[in-house]
Protein backbone atom coordinates (compact mmCIF):
# COMPACT_ATOMS: atom_id res chain seq x y z
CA UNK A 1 -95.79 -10.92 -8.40
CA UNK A 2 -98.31 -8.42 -7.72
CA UNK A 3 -97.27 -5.27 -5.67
CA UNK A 4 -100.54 -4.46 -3.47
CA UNK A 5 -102.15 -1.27 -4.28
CA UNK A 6 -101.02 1.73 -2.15
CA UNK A 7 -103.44 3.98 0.41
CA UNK A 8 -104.95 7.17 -0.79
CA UNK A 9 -107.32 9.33 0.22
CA UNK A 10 -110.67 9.69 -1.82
CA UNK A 11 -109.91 13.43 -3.72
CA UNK A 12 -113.44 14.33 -2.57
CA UNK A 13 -112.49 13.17 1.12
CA UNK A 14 -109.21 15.30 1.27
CA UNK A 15 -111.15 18.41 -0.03
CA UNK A 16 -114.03 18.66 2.21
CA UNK A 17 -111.52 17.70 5.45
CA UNK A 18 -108.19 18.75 7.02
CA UNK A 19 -106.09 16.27 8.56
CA UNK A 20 -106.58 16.17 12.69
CA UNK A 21 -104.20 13.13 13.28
CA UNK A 22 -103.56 8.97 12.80
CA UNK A 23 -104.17 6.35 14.78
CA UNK A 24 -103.52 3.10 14.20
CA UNK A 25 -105.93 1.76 11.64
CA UNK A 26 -107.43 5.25 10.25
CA UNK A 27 -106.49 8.72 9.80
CA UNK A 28 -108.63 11.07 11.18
CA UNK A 29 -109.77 14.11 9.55
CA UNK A 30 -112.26 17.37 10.62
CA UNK A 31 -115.16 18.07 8.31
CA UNK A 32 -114.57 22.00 7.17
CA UNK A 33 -117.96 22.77 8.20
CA UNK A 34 -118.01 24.64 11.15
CA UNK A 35 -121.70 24.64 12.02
CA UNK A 36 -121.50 20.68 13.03
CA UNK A 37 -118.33 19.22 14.70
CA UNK A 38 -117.26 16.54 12.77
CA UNK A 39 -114.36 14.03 12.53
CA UNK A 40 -114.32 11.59 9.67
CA UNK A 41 -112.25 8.51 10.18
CA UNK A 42 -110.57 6.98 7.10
CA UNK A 43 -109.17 3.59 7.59
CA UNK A 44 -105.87 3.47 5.58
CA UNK A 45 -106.61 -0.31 3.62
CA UNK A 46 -106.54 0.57 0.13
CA UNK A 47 -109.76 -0.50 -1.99
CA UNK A 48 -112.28 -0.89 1.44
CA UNK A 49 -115.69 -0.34 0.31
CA UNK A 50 -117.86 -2.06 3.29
CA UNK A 51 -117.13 -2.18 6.59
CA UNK A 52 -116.92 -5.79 6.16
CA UNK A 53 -114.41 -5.53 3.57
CA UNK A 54 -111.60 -5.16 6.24
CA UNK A 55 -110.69 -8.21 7.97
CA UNK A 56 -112.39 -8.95 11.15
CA UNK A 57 -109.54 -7.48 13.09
CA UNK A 58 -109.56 -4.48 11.41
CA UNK A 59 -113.23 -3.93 11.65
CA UNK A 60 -112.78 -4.21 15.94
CA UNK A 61 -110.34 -1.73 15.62
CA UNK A 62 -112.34 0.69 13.57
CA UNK A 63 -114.91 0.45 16.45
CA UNK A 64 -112.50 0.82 19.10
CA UNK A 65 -110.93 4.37 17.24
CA UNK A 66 -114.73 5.13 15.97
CA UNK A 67 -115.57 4.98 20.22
CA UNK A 68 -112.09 7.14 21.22
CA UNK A 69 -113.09 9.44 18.51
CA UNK A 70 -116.61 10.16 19.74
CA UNK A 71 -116.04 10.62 23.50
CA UNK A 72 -113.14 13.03 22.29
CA UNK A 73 -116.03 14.94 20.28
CA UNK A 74 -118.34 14.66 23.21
CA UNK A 75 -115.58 15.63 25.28
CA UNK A 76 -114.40 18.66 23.50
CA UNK A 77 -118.69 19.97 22.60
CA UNK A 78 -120.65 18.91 25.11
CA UNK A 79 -122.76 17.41 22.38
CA UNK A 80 -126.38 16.73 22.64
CA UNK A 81 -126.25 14.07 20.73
CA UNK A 82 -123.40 12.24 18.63
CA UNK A 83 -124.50 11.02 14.84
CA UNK A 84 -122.14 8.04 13.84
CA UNK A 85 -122.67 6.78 10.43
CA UNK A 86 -120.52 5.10 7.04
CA UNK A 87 -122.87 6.34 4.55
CA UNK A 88 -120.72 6.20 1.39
CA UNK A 89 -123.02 7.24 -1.14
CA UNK A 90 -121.24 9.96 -2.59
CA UNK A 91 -117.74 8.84 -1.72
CA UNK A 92 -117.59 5.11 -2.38
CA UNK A 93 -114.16 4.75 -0.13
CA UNK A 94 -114.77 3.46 3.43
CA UNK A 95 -115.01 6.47 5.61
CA UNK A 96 -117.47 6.79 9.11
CA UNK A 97 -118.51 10.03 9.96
CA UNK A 98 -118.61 10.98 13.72
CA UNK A 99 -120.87 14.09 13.92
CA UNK A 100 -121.66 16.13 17.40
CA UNK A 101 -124.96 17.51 17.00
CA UNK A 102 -127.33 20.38 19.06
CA UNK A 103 -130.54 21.00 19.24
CA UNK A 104 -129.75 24.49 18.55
CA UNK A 105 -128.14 23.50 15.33
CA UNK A 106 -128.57 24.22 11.77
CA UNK A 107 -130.14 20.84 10.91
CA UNK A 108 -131.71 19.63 13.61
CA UNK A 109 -133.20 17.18 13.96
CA UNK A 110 -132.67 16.24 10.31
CA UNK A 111 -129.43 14.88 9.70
CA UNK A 112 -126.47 17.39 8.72
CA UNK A 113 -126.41 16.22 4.74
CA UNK A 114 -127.54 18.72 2.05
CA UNK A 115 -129.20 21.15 4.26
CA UNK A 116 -126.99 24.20 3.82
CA UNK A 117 -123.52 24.53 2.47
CA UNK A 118 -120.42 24.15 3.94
CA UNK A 119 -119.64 27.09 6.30
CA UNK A 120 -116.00 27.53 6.85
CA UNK A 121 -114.15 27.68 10.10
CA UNK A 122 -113.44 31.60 10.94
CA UNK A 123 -110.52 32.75 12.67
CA UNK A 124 -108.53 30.23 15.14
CA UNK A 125 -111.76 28.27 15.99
CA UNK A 126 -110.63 25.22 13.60
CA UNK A 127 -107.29 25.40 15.20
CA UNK A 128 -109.21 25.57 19.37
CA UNK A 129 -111.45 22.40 18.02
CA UNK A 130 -107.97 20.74 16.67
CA UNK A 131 -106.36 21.14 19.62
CA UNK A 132 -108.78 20.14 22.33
CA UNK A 133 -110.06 17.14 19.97
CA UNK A 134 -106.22 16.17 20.06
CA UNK A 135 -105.52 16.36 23.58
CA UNK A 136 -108.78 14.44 24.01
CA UNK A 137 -107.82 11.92 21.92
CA UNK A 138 -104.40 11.32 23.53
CA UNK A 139 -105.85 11.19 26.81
CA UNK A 140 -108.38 8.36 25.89
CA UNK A 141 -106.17 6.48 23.64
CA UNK A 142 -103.37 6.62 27.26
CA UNK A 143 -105.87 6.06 30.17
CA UNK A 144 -102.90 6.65 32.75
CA UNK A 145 -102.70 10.33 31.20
């Protein structure tokens, strides 16, 4: 018998991101790039490729987390605008990008890819984003809180 492959996070994935938190289908990461907001939402099923490579379950749920994820971003930037997108050109493993965008920022109105290199966080402002994205998060994912 078979033992079914394990989750693991894309190497490229885990580089460019630092872990924010899991929910129940995907873990949820920040994009190091502090000019854009950005969560990236990993669904742990190893080998997913497609969104409809998960089971049709698993693909509501995805929705559902990729929706609590956004209005936490909203939430947490104001944004102007939110960018949601599952790209995977680069990195083939299933990953959706939820990006809070300005229309003071870097890129727009083009989207955020290849435009200018990463910037990294400075100081405690990755931690602030964390922890308002995480209190956010809880208090969409419990409606009584």
């Amino acid at each position: 018998m078979e033992t079914p492959a394990a989750f693991s996070l894309d190497a490229r994935l885990a580089a460019d991101t630092s872990p924010l938190l899991d929910l129940e289908l995907c873990c949820v990461r920040l994009m190091e790039d502090a000019r854009y907001p950005w969560l990236v939402l990993v669904p742990r099923r190893p080998g997913m490729v497609e969104i409809l490579d998960l089971s049709v379950a698993d693909q509501a749920l995805l929705w559902d987390e990729v929706r609590l994820c956004a209005r936490a971003l909203d939430r947490a930037t104001g944004s102007h605008k939110l960018n949601i997108a599952a790209l995977g050109n680069v990195v083939s493993q299933l990953h959706v990008h939820v990006i809070a965008r300005f229309e003071s920022d870097d890129a727009w109105p083009r989207p955020v890819w290849g435009i200018h290199p990463a910037m990294p966080y400075e100081g405690a402002d990755r931690d602030a984003l964390s922890t308002a994205l995480s209190r956010f998060l809880s208090t969409e994912a419990d409606p009584s809180g």
